[in-house]
Protein backbone atom coordinates (compact mmCIF):
# COMPACT_ATOMS: atom_id res chain seq x y z
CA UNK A 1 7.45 -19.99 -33.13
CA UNK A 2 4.03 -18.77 -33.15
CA UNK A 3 2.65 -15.81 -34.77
CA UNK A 4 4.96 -13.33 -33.63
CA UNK A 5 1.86 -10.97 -32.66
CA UNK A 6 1.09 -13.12 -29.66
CA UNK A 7 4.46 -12.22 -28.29
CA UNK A 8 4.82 -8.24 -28.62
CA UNK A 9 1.22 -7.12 -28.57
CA UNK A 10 0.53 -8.30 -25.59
CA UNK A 11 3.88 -7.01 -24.06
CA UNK A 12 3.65 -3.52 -25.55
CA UNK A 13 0.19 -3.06 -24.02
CA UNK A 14 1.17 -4.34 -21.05
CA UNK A 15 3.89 -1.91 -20.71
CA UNK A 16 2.30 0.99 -21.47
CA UNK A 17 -0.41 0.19 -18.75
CA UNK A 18 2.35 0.04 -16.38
CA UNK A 19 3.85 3.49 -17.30
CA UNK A 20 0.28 4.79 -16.77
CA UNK A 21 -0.46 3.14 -13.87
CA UNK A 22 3.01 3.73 -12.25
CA UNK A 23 2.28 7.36 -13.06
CA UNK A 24 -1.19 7.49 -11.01
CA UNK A 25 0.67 5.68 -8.24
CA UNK A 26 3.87 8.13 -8.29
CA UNK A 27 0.90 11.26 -7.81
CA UNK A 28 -0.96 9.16 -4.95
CA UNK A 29 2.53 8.43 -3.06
CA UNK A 30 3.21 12.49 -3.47
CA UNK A 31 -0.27 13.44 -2.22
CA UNK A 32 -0.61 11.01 0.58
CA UNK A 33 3.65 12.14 1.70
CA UNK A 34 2.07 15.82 1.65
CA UNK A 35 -1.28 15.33 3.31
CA UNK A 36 -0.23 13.11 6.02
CA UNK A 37 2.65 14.07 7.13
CA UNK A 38 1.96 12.46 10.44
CA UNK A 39 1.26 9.22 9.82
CA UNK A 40 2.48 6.48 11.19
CA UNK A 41 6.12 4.95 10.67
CA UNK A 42 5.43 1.90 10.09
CA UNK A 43 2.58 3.04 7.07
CA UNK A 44 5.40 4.93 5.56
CA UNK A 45 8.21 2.47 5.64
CA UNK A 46 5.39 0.36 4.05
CA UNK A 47 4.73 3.13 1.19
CA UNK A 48 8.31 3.30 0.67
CA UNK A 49 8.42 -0.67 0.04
CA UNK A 50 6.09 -0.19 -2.27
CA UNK A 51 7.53 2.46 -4.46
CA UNK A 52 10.79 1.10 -4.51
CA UNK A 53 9.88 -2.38 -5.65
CA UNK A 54 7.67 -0.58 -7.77
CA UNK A 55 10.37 1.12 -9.19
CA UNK A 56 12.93 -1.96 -9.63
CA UNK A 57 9.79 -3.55 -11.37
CA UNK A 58 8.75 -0.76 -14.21
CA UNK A 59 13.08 -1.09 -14.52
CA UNK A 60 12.90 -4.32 -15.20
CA UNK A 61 10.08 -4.56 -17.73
CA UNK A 62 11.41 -1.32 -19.62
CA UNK A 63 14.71 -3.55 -19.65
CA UNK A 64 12.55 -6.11 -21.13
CA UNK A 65 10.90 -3.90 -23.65
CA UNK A 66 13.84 -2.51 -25.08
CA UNK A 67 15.56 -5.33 -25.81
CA UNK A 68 12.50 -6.52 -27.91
CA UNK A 69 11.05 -3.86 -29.55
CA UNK A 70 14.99 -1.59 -29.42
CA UNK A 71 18.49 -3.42 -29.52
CA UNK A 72 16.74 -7.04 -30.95
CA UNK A 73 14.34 -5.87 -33.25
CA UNK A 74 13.91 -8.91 -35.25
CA UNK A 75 15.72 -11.26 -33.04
CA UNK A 76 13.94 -14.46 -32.86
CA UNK A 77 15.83 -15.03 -30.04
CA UNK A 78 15.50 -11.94 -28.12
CA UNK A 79 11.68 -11.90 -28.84
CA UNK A 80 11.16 -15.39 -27.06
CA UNK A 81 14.07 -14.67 -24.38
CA UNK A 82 12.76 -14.77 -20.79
CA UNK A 83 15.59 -12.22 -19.71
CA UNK A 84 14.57 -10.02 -16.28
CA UNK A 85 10.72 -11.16 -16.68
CA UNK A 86 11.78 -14.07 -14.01
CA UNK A 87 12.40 -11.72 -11.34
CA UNK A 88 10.13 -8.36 -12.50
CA UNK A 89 6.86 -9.96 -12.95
CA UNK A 90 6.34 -13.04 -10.33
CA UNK A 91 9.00 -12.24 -7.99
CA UNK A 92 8.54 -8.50 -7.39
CA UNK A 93 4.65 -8.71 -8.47
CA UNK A 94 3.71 -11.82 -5.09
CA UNK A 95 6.21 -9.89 -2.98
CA UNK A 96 3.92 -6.58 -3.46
CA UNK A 97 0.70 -8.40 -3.61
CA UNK A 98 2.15 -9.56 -0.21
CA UNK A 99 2.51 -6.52 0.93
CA UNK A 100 -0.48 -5.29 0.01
CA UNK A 101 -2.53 -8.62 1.56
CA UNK A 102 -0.47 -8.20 5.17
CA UNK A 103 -2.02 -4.67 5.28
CA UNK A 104 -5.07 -5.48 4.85
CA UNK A 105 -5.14 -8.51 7.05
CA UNK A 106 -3.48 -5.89 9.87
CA UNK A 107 -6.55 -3.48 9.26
CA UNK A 108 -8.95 -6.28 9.50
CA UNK A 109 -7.41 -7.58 12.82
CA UNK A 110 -7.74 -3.85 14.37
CA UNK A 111 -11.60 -3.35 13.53
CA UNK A 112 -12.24 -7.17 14.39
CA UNK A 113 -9.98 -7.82 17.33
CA UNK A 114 -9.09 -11.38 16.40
CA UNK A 115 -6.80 -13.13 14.92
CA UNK A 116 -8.33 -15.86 12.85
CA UNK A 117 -9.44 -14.31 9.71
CA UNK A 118 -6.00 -12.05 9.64
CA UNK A 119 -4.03 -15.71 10.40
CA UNK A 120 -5.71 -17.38 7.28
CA UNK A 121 -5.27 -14.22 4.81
CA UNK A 122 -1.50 -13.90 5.81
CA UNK A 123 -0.92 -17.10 5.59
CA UNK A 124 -2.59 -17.37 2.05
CA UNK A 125 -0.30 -14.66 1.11
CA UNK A 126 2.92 -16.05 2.40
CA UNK A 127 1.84 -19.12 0.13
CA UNK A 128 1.18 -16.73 -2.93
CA UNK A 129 4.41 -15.05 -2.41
CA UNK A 130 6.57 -18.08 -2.13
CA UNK A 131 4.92 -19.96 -5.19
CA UNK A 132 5.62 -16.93 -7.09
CA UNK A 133 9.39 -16.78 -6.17
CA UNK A 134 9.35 -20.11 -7.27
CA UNK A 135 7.74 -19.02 -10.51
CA UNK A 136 10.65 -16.76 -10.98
CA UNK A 137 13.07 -20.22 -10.21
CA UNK A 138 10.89 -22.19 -12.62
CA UNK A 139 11.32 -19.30 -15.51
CA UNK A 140 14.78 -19.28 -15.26
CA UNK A 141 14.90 -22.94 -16.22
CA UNK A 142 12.24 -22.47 -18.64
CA UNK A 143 14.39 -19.86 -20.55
CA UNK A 144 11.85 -19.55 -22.95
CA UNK A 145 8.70 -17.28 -22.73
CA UNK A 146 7.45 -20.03 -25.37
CA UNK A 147 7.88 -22.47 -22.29
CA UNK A 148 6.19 -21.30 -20.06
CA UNK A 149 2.44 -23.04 -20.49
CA UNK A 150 4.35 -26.26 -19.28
CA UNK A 151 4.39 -24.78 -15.76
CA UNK A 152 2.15 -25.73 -12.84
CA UNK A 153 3.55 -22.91 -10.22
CA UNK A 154 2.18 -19.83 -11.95
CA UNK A 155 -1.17 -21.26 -11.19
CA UNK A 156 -0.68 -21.96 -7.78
CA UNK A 157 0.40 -18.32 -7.63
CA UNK A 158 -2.22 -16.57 -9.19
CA UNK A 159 -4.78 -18.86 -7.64
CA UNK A 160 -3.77 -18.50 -4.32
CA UNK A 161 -3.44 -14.81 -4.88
CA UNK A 162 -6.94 -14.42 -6.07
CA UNK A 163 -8.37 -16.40 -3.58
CA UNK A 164 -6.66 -14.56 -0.76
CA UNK A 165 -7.92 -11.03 -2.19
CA UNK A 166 -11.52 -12.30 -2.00
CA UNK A 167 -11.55 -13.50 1.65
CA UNK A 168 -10.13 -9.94 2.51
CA UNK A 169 -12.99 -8.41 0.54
CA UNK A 170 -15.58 -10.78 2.23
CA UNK A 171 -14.23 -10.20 5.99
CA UNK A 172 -13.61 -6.50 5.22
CA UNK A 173 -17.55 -6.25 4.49
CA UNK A 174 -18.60 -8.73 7.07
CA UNK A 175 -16.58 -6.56 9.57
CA UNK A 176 -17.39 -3.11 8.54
CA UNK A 177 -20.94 -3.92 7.64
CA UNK A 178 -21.12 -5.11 11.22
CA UNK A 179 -19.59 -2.01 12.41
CA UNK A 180 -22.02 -0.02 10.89
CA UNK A 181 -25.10 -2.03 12.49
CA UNK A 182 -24.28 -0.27 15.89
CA UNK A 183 -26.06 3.00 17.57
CA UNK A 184 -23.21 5.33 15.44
CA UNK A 185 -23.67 9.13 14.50
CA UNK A 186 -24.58 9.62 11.37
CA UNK A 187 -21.23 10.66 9.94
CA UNK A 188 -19.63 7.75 11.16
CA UNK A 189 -22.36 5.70 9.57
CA UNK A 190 -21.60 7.59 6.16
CA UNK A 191 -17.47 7.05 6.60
CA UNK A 192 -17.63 3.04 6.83
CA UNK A 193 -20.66 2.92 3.94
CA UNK A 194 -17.50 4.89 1.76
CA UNK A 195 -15.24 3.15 3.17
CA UNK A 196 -16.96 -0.29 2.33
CA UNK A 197 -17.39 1.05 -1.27
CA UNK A 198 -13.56 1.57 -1.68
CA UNK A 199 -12.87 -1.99 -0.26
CA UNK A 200 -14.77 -3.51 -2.39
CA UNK A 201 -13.68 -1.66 -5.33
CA UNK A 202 -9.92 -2.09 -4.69
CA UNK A 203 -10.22 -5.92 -3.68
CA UNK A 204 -12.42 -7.50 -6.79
CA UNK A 205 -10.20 -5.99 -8.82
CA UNK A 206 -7.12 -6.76 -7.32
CA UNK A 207 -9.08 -10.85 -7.32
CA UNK A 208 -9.93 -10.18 -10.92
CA UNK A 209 -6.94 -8.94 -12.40
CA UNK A 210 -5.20 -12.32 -10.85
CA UNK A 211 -7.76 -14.40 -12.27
CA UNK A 212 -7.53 -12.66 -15.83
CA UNK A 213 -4.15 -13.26 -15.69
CA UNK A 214 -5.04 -17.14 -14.74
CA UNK A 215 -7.36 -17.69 -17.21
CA UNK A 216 -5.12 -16.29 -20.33
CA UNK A 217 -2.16 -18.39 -18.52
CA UNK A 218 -4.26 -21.42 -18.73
CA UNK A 219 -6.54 -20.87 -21.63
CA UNK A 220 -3.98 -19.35 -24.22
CA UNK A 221 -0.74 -21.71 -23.48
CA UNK A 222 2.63 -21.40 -25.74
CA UNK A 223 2.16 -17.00 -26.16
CA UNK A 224 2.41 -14.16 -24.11
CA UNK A 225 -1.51 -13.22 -23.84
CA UNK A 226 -0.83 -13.12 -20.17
CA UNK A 227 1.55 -10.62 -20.14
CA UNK A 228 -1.06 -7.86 -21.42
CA UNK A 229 -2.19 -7.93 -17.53
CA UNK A 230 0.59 -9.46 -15.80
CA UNK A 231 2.98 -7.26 -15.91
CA UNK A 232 0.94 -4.47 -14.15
CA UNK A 233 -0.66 -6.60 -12.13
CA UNK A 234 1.32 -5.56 -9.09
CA UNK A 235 0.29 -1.68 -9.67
CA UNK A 236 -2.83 -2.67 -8.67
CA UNK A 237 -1.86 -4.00 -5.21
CA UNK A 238 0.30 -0.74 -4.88
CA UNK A 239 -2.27 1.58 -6.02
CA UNK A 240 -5.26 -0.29 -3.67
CA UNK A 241 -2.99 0.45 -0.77
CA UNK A 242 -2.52 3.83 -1.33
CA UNK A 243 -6.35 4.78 -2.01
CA UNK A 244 -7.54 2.43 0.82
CA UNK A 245 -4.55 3.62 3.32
CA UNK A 246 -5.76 7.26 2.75
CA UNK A 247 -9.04 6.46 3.08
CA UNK A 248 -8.81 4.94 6.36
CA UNK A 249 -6.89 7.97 7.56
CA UNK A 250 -9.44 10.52 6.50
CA UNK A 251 -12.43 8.58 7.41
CA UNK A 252 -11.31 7.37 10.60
CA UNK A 253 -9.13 9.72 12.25
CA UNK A 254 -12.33 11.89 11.80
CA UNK A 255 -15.09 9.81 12.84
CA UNK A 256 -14.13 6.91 14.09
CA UNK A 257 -10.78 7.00 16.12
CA UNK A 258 -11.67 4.54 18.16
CA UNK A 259 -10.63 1.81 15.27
CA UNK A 260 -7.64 3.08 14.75
């Protein structure tokens, strides 16, 4: 086994990102509960997603983290075991990553009133999400994190993932920017220039967390580099939808209700 540094260091940091991150997201599902009470159904059920496989997935990687640093301190074994990573990390990270791509691709259909751009992000995202359940398959066989650089369908998956998350951010702009070009009260103008801000923001780095966690897949093979940004990378999906979700509320229900 490699230098058994590779393989916790990168685990322990990961983990306590996710604490910190599930943290911000448990005060931004709170706020956004309390200030719009109101909101749709169909945005809550989707918040509610979120959390729980949010939940299920800090769970599983505290499961994880116990076993290696807690019960099998010292375990050779234990320390390269794949255990609940297969279903935690690429299973529950593309299926909220999904999540988070649909709702985009539903707010760019509403402010551009097609369906082509929307068709190719969801369908990008139903790609991500299936290589990545087939990650999870692959790991399983793999049984070893050691394993793992001789698999081809974590790249699809974080590939397709960061490819998807930059043709949102693209059409969002194109669509908002164009927007913006027409005769609009200055307030309005002001709401999709912050509102253009924030979705660029959330989307290049939702694309480059996915293509950090590509490159140390691909560039550090045979140790758990990865997992430093893996393992929270779904926070960020969960997180973006909360900030951008509230955003559109605020901004549009007060300026522009037309888009909604």
């Amino acid at each position: 086994m490699s230098e058994i540094g590779e393989f916790t260091i990168p685990l322990y940091v990961g983990t306590l990102t996710n604490f910190a991150l599930f943290g911000v997201l448990a005060v931004q599902v709170y706020i956004y509960y309390m200030a719009f009470p109101n909101d749709r159904l169909s945005s809550k059920i989707l918040v509610a997603l979120v959390v729980i496989a949010e939940i299920l997935q800090t769970l599983g990687d505290t499961r994880i983290t116990i076993r290696i640093f807690g019960a099998g301190w010292g375990n050779p074994e234990i320390l390269d075991a794949i255990s609940w990573a297969w279903f935690s990390v690429p299973v529950l990270g593309s299926f909220i990553a999904s999540m988070g791509q649909m709702f985009f691709a539903w707010r760019i259909y509403i402010i551009a009133k097609n369906l082509y751009v929307p068709a190719v992000i969801a369908s990008l995202s139903a790609f991500q999400f299936a290589a990545g359940v087939w990650t999870g398959v692959d790991i399983t066989r793999t049984k070893k994190f050691s394993n793992l650089h001789v698999m081809k369908t974590p790249e699809a998956w974080l590939a397709a993932t960061a490819v998807d998350d930059l043709i949102i951010v693209a059409a969002m702009v194109f669509y908002l920017l164009k927007a913006r070009q027409k005769d609009l009260k200055t307030k309005t103008a002001a709401s999709l220039s912050r509102i253009i801000k924030i979705t660029i923001e959330t989307g290049v780095l939702c694309a480059l967390a996915a293509v950090v966690v590509l490159y140390l897949f691909i560039a550090f093979g045979g140790n758990n580099y990865h997992l430093g940004v893996c393992i929270w990378l779904s926070k960020v999906y969960s997180n973006s939808i909360l900030v951008v979700s509230a955003f559109f509320i605020r901004a549009f229900r007060t300026h522009i209700p037309l888009i909604l």
